[in-house]
N, C-alpha and C. Protein backbone atom coordinates (compact mmCIF):
# COMPACT_ATOMS: atom_id res chain seq x y z
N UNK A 1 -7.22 22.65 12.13
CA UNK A 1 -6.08 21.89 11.66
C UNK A 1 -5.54 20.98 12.76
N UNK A 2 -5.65 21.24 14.12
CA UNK A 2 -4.91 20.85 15.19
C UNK A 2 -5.84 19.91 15.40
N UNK A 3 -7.10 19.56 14.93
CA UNK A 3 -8.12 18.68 15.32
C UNK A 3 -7.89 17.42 14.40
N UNK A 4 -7.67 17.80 13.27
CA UNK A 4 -7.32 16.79 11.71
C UNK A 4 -6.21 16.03 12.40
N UNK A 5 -5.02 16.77 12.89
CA UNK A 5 -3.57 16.51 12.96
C UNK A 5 -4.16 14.97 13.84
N UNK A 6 -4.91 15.56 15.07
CA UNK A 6 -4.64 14.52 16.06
C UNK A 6 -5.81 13.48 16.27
N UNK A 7 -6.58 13.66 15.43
CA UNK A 7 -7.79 12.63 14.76
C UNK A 7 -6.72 11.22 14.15
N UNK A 8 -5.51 12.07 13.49
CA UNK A 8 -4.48 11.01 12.84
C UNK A 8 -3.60 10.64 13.25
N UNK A 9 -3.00 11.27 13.77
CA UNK A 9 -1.59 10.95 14.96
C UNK A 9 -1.88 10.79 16.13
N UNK A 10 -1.87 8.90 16.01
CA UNK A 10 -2.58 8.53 17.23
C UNK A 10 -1.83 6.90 17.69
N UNK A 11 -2.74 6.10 18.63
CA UNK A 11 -2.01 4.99 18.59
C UNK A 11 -2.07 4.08 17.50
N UNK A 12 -3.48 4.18 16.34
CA UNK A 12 -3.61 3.32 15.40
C UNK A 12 -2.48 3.63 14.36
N UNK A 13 -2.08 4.84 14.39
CA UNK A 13 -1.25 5.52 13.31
C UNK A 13 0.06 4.09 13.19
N UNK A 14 0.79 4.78 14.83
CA UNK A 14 1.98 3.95 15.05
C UNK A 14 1.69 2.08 14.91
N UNK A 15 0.69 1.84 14.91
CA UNK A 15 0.11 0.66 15.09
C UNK A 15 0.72 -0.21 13.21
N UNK A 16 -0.19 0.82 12.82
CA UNK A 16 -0.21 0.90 11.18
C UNK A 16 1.24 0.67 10.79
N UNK A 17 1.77 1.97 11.05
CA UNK A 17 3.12 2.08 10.42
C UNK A 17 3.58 1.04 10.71
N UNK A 18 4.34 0.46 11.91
CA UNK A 18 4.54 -0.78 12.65
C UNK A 18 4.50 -2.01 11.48
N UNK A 19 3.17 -2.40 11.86
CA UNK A 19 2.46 -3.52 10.74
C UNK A 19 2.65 -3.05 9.37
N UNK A 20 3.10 -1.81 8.62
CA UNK A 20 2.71 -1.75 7.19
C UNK A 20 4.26 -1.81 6.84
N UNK A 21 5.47 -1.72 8.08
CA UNK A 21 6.81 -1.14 7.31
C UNK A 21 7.24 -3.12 7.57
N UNK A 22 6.77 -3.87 8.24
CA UNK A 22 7.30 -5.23 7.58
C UNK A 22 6.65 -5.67 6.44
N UNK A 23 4.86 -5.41 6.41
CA UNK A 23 4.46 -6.03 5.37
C UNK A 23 5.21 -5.52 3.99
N UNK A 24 5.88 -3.81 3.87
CA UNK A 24 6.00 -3.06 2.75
C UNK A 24 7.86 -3.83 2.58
N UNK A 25 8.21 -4.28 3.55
CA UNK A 25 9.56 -4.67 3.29
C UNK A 25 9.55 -6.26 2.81
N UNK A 26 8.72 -6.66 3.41
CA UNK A 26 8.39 -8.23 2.50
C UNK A 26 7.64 -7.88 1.00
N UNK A 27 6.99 -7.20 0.64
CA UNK A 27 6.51 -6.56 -0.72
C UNK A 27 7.06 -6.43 -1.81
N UNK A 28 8.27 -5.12 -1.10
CA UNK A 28 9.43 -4.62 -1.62
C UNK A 28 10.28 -5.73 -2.21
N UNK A 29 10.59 -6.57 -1.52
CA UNK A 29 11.67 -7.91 -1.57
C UNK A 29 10.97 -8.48 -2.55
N UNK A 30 9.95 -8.94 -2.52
CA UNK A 30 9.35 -10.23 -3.34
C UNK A 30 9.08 -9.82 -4.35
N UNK A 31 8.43 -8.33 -4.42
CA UNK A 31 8.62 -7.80 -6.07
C UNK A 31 9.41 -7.90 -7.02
N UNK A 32 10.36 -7.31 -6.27
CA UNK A 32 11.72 -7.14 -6.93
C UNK A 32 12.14 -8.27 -7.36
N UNK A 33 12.48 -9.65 -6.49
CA UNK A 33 12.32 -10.82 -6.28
C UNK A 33 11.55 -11.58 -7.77
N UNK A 34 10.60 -11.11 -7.88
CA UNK A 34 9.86 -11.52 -8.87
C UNK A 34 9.49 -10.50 -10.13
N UNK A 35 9.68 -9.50 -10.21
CA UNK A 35 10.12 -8.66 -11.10
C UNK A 35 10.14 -9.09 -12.75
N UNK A 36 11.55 -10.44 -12.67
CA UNK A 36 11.71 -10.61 -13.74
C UNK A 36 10.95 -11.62 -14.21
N UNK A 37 10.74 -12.18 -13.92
CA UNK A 37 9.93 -13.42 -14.21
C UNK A 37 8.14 -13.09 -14.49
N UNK A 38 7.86 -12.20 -13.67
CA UNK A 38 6.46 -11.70 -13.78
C UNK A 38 6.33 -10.17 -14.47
N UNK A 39 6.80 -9.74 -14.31
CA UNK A 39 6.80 -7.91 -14.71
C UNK A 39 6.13 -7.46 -13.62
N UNK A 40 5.95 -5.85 -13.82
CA UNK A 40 5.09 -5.10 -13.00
C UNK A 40 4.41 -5.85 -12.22
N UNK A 41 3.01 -5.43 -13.18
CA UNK A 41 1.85 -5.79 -12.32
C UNK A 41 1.71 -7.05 -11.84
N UNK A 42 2.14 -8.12 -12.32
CA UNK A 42 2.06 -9.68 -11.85
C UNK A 42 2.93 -9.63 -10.63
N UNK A 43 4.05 -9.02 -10.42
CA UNK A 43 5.05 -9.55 -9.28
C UNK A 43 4.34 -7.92 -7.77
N UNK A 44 3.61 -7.32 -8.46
CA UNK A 44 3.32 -6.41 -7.50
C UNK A 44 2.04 -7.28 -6.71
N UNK A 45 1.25 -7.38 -7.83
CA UNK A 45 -0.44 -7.85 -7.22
C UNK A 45 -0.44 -9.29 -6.44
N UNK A 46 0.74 -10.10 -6.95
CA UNK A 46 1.20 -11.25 -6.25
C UNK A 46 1.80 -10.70 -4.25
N UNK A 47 1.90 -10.02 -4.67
CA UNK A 47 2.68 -9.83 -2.84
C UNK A 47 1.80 -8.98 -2.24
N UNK A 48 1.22 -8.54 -2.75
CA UNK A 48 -0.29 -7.44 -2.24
C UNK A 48 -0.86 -8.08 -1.86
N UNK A 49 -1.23 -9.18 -2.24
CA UNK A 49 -2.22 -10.26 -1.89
C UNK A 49 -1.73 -10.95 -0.77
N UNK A 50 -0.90 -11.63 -1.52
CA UNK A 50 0.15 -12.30 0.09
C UNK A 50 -0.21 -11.62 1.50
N UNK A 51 0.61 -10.49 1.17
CA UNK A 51 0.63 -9.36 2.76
C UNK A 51 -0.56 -8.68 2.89
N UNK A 52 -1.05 -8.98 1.95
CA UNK A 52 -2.44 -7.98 2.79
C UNK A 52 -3.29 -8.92 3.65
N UNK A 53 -3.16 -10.61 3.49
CA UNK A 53 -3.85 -11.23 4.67
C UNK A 53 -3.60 -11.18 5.87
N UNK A 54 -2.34 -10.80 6.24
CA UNK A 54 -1.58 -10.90 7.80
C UNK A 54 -1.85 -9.09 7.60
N UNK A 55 -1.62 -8.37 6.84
CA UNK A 55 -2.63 -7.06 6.98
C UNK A 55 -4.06 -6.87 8.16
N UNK A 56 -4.30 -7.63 7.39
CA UNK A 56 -6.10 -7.61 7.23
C UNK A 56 -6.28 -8.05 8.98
N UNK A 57 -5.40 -8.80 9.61
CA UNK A 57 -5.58 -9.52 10.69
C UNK A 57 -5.06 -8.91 12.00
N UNK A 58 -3.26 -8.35 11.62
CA UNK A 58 -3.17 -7.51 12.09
C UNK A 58 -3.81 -5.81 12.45
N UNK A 59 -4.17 -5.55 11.28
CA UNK A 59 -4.78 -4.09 11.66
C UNK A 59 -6.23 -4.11 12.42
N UNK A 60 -6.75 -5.26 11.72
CA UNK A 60 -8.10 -4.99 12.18
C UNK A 60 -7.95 -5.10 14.12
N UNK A 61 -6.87 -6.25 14.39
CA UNK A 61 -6.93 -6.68 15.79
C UNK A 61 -6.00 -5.47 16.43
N UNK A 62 -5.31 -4.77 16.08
CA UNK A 62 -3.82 -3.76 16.77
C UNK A 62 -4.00 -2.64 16.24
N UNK A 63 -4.22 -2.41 15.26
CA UNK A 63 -4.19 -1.11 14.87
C UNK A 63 -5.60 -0.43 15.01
N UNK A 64 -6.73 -0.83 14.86
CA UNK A 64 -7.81 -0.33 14.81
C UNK A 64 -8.96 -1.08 15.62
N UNK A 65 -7.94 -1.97 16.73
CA UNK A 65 -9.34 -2.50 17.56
C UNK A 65 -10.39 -2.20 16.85
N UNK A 66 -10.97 -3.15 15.78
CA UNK A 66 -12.22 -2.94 15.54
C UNK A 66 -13.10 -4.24 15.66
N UNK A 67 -14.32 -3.68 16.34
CA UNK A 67 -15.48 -4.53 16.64
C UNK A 67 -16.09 -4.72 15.92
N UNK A 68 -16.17 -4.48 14.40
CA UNK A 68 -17.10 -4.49 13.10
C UNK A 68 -17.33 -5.93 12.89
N UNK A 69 -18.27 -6.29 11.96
CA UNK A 69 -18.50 -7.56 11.67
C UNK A 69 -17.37 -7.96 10.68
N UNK A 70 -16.86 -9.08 11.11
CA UNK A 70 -15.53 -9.68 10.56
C UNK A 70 -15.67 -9.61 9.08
N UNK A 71 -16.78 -10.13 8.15
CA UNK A 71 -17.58 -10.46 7.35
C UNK A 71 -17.16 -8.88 6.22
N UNK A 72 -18.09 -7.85 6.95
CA UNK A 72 -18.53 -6.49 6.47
C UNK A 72 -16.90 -5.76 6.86
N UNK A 73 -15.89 -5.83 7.50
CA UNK A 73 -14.71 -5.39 7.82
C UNK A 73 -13.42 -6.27 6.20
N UNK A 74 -13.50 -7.02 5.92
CA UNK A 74 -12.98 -8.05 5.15
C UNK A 74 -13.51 -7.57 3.77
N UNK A 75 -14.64 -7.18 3.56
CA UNK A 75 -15.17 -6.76 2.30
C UNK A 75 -14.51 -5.45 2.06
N UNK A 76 -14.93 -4.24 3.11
CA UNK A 76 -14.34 -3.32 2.92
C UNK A 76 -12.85 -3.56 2.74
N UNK A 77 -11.75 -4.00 3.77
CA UNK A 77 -10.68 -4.03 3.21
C UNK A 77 -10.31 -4.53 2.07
N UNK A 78 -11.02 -5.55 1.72
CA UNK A 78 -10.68 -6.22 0.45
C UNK A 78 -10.71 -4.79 -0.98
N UNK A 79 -11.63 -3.63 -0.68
CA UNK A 79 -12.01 -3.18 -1.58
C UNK A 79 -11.00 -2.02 -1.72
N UNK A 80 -10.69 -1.42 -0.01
CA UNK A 80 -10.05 -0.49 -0.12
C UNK A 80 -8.58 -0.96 -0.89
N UNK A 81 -8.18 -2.39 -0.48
CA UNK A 81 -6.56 -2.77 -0.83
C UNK A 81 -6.63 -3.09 -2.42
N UNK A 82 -7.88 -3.24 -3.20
CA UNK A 82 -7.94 -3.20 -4.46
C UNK A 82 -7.97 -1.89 -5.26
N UNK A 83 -8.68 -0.76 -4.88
CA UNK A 83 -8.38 1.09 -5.61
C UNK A 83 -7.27 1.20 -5.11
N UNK A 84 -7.00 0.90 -3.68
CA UNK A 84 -5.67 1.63 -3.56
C UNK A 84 -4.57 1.34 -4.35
N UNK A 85 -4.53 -0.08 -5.03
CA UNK A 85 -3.79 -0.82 -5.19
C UNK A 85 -3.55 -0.15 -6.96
N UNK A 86 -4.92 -0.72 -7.24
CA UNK A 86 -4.75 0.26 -8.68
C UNK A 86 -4.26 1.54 -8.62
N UNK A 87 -4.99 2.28 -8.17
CA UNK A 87 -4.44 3.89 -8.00
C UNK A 87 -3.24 4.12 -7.86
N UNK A 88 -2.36 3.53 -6.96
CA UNK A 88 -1.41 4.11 -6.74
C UNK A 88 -0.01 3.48 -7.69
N UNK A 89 -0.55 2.54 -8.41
CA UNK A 89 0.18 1.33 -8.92
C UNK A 89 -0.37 2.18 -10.50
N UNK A 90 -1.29 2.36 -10.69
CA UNK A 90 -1.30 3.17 -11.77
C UNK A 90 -0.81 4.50 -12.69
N UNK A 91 -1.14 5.39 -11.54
CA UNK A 91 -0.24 6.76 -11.07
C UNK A 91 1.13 6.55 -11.10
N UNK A 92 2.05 5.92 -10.29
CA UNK A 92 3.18 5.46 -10.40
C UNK A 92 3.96 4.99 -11.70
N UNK A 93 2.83 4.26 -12.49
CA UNK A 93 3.57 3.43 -13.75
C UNK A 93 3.48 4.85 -14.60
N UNK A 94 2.90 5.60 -14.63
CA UNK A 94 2.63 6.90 -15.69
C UNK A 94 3.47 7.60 -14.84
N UNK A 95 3.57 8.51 -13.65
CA UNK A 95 4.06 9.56 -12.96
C UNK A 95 5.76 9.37 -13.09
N UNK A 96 6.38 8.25 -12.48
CA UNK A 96 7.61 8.14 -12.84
C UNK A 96 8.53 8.27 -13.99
N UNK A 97 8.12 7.38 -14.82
CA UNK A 97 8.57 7.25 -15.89
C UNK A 97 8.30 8.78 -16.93
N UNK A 98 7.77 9.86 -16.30
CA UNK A 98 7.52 10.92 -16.98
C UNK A 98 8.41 11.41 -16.20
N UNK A 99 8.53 11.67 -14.62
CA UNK A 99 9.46 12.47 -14.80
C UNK A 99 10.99 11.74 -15.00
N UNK A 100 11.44 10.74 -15.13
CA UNK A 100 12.43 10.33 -15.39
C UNK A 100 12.64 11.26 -17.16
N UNK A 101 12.20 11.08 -17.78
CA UNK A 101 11.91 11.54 -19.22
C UNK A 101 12.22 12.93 -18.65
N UNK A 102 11.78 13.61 -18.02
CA UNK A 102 11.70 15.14 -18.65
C UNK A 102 12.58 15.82 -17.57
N UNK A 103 13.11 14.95 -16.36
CA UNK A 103 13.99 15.89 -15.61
C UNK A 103 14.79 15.09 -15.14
N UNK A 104 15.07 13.39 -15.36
CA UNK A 104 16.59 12.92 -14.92
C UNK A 104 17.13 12.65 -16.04
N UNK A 105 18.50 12.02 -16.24
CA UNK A 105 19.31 11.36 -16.70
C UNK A 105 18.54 10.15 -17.51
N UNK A 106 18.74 9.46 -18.42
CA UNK A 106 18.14 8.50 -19.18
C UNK A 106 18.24 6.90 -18.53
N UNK A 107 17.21 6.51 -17.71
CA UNK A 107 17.39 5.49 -16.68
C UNK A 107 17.47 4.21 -18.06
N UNK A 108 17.40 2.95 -18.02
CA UNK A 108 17.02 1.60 -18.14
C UNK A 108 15.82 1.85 -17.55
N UNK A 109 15.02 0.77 -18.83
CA UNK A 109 13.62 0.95 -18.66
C UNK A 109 12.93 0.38 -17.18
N UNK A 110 14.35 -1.05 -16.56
CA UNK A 110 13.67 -1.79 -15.72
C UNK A 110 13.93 -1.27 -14.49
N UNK A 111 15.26 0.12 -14.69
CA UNK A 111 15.36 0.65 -13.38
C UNK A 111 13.89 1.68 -13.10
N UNK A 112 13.53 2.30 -13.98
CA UNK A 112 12.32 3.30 -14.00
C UNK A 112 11.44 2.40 -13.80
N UNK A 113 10.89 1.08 -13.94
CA UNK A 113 10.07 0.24 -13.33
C UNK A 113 9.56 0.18 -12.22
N UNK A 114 11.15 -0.82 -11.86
CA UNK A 114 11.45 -0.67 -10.28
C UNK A 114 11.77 0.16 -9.19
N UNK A 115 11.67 1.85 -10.20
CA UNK A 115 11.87 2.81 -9.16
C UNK A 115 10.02 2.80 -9.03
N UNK A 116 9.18 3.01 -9.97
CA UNK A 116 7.96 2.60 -9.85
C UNK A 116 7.20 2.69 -9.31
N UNK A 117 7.93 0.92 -8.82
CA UNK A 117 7.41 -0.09 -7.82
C UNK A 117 7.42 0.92 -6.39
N UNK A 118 8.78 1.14 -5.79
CA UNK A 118 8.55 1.91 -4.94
C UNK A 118 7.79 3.00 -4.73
N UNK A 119 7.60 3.84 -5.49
CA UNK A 119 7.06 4.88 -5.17
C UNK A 119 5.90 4.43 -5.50
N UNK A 120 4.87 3.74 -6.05
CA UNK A 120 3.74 3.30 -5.51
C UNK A 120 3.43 2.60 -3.98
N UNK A 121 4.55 2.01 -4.00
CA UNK A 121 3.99 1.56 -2.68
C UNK A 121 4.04 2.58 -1.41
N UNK A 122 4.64 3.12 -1.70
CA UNK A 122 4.85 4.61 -0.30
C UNK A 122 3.49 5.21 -0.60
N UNK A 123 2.97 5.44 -2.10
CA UNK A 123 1.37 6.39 -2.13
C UNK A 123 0.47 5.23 -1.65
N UNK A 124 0.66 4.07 -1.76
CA UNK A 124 -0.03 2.74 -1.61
C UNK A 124 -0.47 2.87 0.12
N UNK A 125 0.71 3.08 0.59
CA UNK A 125 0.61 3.01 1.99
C UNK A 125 -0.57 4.48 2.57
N UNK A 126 -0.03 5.25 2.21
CA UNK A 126 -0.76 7.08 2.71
C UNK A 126 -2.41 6.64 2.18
N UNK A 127 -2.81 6.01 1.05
CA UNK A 127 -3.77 5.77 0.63
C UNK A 127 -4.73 4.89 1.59
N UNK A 128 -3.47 3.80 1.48
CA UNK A 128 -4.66 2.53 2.32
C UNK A 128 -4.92 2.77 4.15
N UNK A 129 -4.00 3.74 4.42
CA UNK A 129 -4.46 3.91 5.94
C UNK A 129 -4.99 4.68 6.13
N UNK A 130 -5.83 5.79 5.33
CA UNK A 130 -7.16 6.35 5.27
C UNK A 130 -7.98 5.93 4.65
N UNK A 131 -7.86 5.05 3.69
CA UNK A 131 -8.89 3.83 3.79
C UNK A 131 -9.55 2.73 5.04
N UNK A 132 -8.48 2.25 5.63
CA UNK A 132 -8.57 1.66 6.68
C UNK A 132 -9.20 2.30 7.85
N UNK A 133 -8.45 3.53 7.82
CA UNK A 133 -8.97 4.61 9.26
C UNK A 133 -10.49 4.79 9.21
N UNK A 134 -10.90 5.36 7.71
CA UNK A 134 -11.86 6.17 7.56
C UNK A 134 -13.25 5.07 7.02
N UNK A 135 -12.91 3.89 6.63
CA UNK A 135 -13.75 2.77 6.25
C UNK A 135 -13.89 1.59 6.71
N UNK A 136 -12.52 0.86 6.33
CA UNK A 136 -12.51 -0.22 6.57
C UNK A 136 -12.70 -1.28 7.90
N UNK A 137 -13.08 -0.28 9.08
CA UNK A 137 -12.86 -0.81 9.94
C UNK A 137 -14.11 -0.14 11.03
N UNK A 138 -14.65 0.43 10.42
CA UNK A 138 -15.33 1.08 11.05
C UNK A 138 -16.67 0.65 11.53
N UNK A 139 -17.15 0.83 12.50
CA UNK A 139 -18.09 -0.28 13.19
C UNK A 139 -19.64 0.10 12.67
């Protein structure tokens, strides 16, 4: 266990977090931001995209010094930031809105949305940096 722990808690970790808590706060904003005008998935996959290029540039160069071929590094991320993206954006649109139903108070549909939104992007994040760690970057 003590080997797992510190395989992960490392300098790429803090590197990550670093780079993922502005990209997730510009995300956050612009979703929301765009929310009404686009719904869900349009105002989510719109800023995913956005931030995942200064992602893609930052991590590969700071977070994961990686020497991989720019080419074969870009594919993988591209792929990991697309399951993750579904997955956790999927999970979220079903997971919330159930338990809102069966153990809070009766939200507005667009607050259970936009609570959602967030909580995909927090599984979004745990997802894509063992993607990144364990794939995307890897030489």
């Amino acid at each position: 266990m003590k080997k797992l722990f510190a395989f992960f808690w490392d300098r790429s970790l803090l590197f990550f977090v670093l780079i993922g808590a502005g990209n997730t706060i510009i995300t956050m904003v612009g979703s929301q931001l765009l929310f009404s005008s686009m719904g869900y998935w349009g105002s989510t996959a719109l800023m995913f995209a956005l931030t995942s290029i200064i992602s893609f540039i930052l991590n590969r160069k700071y977070s994961f010094q990686s020497k991989a071929p720019l080419l074969q590094s870009a594919v993988r991320f591209s792929v990991i930031i697309i399951v993750c993206y579904l997955l956790s954006f999927s999970i979220s649109k079903f997971l919330v809105p159930w338990v809102v139903q069966n153990y809070v108070q009766a939200l507005a549909k667009e607050t259970v949305a936009r609570i959602a939104m967030i909580v995909a992007q927090v599984l979004f994040t745990a997802l894509n940096y063992l993607g990144q760690r364990l794939w995307a970057f890897k030489e």
